[in-house]
PDB file of N, CA and C in Angstrom:
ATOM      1  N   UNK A   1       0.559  71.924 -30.215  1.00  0.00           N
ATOM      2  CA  UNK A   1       1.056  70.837 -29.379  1.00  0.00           C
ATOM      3  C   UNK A   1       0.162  69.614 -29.587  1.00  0.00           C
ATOM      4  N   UNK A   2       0.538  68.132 -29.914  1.00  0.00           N
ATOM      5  CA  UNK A   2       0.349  67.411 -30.074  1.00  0.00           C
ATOM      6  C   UNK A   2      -0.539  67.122 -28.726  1.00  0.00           C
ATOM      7  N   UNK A   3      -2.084  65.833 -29.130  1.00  0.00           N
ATOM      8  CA  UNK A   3      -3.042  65.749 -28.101  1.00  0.00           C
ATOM      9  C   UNK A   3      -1.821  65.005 -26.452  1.00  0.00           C
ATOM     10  N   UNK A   4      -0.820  63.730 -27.102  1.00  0.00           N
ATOM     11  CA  UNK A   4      -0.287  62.855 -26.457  1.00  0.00           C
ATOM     12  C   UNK A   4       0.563  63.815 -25.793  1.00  0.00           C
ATOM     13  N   UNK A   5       1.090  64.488 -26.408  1.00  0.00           N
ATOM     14  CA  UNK A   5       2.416  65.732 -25.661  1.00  0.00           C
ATOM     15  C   UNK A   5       2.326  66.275 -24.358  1.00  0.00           C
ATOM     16  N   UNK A   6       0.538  66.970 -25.031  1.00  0.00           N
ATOM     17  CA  UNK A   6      -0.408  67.140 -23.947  1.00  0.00           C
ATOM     18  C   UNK A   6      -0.563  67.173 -23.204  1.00  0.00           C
ATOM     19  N   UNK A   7      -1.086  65.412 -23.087  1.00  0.00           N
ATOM     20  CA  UNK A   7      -1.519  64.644 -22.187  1.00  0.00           C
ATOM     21  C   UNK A   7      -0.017  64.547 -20.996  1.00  0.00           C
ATOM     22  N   UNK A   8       0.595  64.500 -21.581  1.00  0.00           N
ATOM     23  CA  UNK A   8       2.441  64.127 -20.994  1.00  0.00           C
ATOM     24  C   UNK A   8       2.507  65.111 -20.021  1.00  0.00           C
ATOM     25  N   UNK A   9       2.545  66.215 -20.817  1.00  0.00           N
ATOM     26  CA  UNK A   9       2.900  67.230 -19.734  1.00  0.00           C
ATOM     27  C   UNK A   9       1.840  67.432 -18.395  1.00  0.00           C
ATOM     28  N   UNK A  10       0.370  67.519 -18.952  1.00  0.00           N
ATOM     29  CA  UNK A  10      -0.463  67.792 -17.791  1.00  0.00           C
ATOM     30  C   UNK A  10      -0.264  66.586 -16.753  1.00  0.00           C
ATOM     31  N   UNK A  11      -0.139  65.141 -16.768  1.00  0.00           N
ATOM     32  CA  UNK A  11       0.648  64.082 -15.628  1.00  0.00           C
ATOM     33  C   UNK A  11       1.806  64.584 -15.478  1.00  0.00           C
ATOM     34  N   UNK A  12       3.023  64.890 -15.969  1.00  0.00           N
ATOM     35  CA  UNK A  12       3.605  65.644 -15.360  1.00  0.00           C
ATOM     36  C   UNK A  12       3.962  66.728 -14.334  1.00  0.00           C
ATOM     37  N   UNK A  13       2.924  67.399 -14.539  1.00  0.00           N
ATOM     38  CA  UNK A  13       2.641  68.727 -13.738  1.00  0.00           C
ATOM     39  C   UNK A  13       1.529  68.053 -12.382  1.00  0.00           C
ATOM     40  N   UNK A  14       1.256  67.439 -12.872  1.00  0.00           N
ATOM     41  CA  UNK A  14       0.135  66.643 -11.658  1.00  0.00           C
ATOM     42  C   UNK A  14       1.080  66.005 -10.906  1.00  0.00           C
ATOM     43  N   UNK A  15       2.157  65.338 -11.205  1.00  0.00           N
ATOM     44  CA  UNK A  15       2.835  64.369  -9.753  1.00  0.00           C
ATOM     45  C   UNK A  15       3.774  65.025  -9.295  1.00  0.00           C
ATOM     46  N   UNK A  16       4.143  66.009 -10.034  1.00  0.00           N
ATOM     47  CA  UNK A  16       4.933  67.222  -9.573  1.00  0.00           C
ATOM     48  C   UNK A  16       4.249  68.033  -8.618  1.00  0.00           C
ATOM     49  N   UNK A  17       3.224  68.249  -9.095  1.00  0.00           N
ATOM     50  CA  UNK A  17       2.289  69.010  -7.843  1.00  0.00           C
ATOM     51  C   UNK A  17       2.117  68.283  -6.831  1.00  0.00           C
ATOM     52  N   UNK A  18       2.065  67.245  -6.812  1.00  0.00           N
ATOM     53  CA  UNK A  18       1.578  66.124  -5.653  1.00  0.00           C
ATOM     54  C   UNK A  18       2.953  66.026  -4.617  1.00  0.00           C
ATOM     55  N   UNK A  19       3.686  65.834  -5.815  1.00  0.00           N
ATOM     56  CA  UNK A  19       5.119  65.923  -4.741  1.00  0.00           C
ATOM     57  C   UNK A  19       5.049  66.654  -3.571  1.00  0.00           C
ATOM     58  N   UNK A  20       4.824  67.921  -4.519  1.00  0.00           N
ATOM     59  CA  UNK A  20       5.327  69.185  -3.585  1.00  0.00           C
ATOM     60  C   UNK A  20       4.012  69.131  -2.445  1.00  0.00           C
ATOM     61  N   UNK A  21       3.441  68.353  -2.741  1.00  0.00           N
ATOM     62  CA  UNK A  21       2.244  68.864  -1.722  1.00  0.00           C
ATOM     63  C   UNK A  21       2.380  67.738  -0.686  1.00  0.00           C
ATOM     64  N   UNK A  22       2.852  66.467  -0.950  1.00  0.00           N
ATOM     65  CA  UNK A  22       3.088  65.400  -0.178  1.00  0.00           C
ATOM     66  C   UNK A  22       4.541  65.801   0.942  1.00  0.00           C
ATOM     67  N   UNK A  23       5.943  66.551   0.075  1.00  0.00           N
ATOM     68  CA  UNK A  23       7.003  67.434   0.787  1.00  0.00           C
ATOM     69  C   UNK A  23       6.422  68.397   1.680  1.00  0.00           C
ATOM     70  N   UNK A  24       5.140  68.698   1.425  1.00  0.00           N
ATOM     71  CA  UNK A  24       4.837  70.216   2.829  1.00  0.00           C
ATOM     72  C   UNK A  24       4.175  69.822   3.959  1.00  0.00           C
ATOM     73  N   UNK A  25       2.899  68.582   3.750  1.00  0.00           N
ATOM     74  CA  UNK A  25       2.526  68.008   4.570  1.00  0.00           C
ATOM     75  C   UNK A  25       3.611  67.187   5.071  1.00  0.00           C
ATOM     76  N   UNK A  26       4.599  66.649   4.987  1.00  0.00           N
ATOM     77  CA  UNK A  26       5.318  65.844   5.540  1.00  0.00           C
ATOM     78  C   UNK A  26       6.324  66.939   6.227  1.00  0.00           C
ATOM     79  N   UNK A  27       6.605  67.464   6.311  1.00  0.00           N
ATOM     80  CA  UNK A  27       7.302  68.729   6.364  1.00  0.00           C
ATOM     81  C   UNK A  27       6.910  69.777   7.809  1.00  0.00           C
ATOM     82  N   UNK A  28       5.357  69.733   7.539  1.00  0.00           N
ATOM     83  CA  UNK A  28       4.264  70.250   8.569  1.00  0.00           C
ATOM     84  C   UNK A  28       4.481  68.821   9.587  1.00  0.00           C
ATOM     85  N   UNK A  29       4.557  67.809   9.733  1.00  0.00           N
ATOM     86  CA  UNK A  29       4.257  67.079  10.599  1.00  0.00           C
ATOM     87  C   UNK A  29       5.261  66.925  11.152  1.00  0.00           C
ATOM     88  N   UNK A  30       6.578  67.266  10.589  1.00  0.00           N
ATOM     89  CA  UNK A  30       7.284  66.820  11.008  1.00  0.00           C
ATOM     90  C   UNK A  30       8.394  68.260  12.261  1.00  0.00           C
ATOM     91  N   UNK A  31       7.592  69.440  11.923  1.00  0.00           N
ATOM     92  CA  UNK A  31       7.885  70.668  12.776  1.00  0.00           C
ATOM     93  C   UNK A  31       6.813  70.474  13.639  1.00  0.00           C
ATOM     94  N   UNK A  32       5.988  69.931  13.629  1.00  0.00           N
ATOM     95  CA  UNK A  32       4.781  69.888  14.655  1.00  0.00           C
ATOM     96  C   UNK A  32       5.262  69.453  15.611  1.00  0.00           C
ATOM     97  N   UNK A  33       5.711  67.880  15.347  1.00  0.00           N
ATOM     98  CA  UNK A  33       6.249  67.261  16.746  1.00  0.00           C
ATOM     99  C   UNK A  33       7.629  67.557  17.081  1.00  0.00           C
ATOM    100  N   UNK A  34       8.737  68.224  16.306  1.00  0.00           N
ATOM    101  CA  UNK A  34       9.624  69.395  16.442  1.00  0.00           C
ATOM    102  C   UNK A  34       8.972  70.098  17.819  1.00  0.00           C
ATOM    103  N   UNK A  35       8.644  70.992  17.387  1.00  0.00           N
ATOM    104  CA  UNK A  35       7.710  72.257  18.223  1.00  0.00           C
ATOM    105  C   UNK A  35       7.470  71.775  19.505  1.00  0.00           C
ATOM    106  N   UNK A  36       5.960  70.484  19.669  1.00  0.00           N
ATOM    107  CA  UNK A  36       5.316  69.587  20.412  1.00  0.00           C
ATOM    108  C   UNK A  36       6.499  69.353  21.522  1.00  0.00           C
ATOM    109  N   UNK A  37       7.889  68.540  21.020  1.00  0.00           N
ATOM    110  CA  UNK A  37       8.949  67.981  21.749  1.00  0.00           C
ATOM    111  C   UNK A  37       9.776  68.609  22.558  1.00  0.00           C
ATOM    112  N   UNK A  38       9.941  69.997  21.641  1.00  0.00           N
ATOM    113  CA  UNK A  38      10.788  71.159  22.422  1.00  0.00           C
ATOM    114  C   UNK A  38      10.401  72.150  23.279  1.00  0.00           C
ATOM    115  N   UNK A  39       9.144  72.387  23.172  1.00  0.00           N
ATOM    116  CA  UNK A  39       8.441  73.054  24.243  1.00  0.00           C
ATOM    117  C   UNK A  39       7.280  72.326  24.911  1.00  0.00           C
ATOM    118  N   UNK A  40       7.904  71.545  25.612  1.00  0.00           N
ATOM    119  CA  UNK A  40       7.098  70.480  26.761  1.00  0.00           C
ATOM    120  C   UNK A  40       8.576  70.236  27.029  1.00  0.00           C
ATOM    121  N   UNK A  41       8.408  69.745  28.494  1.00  0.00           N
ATOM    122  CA  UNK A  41       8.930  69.526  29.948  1.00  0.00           C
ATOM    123  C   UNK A  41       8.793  67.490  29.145  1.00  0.00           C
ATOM    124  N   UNK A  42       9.666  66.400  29.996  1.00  0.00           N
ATOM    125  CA  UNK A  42      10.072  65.596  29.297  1.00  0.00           C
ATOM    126  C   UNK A  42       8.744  64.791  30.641  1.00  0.00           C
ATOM    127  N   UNK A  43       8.211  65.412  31.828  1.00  0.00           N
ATOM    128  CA  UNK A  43       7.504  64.887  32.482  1.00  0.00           C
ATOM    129  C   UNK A  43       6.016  65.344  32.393  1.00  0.00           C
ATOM    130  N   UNK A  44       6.241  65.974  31.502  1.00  0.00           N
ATOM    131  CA  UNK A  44       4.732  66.935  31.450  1.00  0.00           C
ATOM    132  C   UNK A  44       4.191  67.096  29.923  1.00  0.00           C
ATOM    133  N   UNK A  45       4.719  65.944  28.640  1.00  0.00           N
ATOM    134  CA  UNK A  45       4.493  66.348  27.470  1.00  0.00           C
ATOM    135  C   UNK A  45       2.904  65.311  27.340  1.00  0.00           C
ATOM    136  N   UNK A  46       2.390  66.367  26.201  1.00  0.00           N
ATOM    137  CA  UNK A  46       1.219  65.693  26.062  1.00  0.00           C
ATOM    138  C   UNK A  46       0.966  64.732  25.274  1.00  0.00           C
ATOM    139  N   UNK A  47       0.539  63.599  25.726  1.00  0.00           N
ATOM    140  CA  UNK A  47       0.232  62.041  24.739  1.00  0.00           C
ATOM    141  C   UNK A  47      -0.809  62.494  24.183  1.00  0.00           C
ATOM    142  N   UNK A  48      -1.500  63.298  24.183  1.00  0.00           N
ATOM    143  CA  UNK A  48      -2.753  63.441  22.950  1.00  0.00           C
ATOM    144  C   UNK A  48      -1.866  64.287  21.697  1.00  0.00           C
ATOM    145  N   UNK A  49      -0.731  65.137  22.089  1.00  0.00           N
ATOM    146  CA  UNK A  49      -0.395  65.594  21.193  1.00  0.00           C
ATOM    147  C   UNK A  49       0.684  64.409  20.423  1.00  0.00           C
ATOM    148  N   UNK A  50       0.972  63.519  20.983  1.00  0.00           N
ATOM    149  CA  UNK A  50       2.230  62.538  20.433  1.00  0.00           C
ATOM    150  C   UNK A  50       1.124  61.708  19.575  1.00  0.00           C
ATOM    151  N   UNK A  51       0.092  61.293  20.260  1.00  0.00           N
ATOM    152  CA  UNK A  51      -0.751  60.303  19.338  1.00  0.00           C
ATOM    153  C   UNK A  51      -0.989  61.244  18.259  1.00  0.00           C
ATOM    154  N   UNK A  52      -1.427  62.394  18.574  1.00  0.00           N
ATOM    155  CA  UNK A  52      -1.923  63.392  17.197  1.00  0.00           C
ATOM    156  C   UNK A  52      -0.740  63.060  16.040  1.00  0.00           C
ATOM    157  N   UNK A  53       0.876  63.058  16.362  1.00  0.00           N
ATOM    158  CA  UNK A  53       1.691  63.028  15.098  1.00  0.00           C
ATOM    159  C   UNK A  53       1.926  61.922  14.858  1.00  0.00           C
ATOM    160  N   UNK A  54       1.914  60.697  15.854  1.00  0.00           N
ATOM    161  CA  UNK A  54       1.754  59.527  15.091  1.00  0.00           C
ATOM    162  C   UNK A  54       0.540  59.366  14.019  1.00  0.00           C
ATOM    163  N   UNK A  55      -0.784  59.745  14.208  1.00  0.00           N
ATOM    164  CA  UNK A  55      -1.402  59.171  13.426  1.00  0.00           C
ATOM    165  C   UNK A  55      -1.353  60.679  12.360  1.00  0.00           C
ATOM    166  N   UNK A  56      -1.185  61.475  12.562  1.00  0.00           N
ATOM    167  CA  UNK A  56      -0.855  62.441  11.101  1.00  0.00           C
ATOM    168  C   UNK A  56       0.248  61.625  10.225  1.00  0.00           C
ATOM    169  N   UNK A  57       1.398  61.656  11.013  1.00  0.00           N
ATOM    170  CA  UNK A  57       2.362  61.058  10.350  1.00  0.00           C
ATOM    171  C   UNK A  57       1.841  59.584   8.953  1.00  0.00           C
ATOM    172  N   UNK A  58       1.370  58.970  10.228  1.00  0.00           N
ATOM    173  CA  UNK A  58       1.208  57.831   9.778  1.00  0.00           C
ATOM    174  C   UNK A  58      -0.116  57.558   8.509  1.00  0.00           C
ATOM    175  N   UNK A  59      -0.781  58.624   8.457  1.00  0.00           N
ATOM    176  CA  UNK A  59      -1.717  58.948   7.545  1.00  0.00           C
ATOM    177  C   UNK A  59      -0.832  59.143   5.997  1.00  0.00           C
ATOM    178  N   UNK A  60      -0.072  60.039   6.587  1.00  0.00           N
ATOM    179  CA  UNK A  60       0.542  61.150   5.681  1.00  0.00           C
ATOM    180  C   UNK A  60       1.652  59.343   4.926  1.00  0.00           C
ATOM    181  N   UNK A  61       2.258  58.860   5.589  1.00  0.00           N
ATOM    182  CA  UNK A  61       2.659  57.778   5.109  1.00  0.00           C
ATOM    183  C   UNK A  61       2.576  56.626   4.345  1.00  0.00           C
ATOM    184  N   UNK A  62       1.114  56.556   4.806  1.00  0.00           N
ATOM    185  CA  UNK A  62       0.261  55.798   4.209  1.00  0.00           C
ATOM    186  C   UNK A  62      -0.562  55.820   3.083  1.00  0.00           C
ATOM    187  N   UNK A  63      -0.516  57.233   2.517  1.00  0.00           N
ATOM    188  CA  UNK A  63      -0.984  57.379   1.592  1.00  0.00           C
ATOM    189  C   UNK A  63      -0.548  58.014   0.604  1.00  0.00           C
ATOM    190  N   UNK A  64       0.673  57.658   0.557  1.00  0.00           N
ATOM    191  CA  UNK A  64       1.775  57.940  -0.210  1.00  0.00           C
ATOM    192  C   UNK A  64       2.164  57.123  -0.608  1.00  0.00           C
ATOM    193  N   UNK A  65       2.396  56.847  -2.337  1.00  0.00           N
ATOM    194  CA  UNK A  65       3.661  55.368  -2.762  1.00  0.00           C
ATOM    195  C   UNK A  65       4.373  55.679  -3.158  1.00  0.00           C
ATOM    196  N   UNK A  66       5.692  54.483  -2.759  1.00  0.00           N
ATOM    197  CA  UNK A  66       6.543  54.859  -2.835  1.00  0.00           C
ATOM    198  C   UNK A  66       7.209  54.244  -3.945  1.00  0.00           C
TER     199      UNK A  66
END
């Protein structure tokens, strides 16, 4: 296999991996506050847990391009 071919495939396999890893964390955050929303009472849910998925979320968003 050619050095450039190589090179092709291993970036390949790298943003492919990234994908999938950027799809699970986004994925995870997004059953969290799933979960978080559906089991809490609509007078009794916790703002430390809502700030927690805003700023996961918003991490997870942010450091991602699009």
């Amino acid at each position: 296999m050619e050095a450039g071919c190589f090179l092709g495939f291993i970036t390949h396999s790298a943003a492919a991996f990234l994908s999938i890893l950027w799809d699970i964390s986004l994925c995870q955050c997004v059953e969290y506050a799933t979960h978080s929303w559906k089991y809490t009472d609509s007078n009794h849910r916790n703002w430390c847990d809502i700030l927690y998925i805003n700023t996961y979320c918003g991490t997870i968003l942010s450091s991602h391009t699009f």
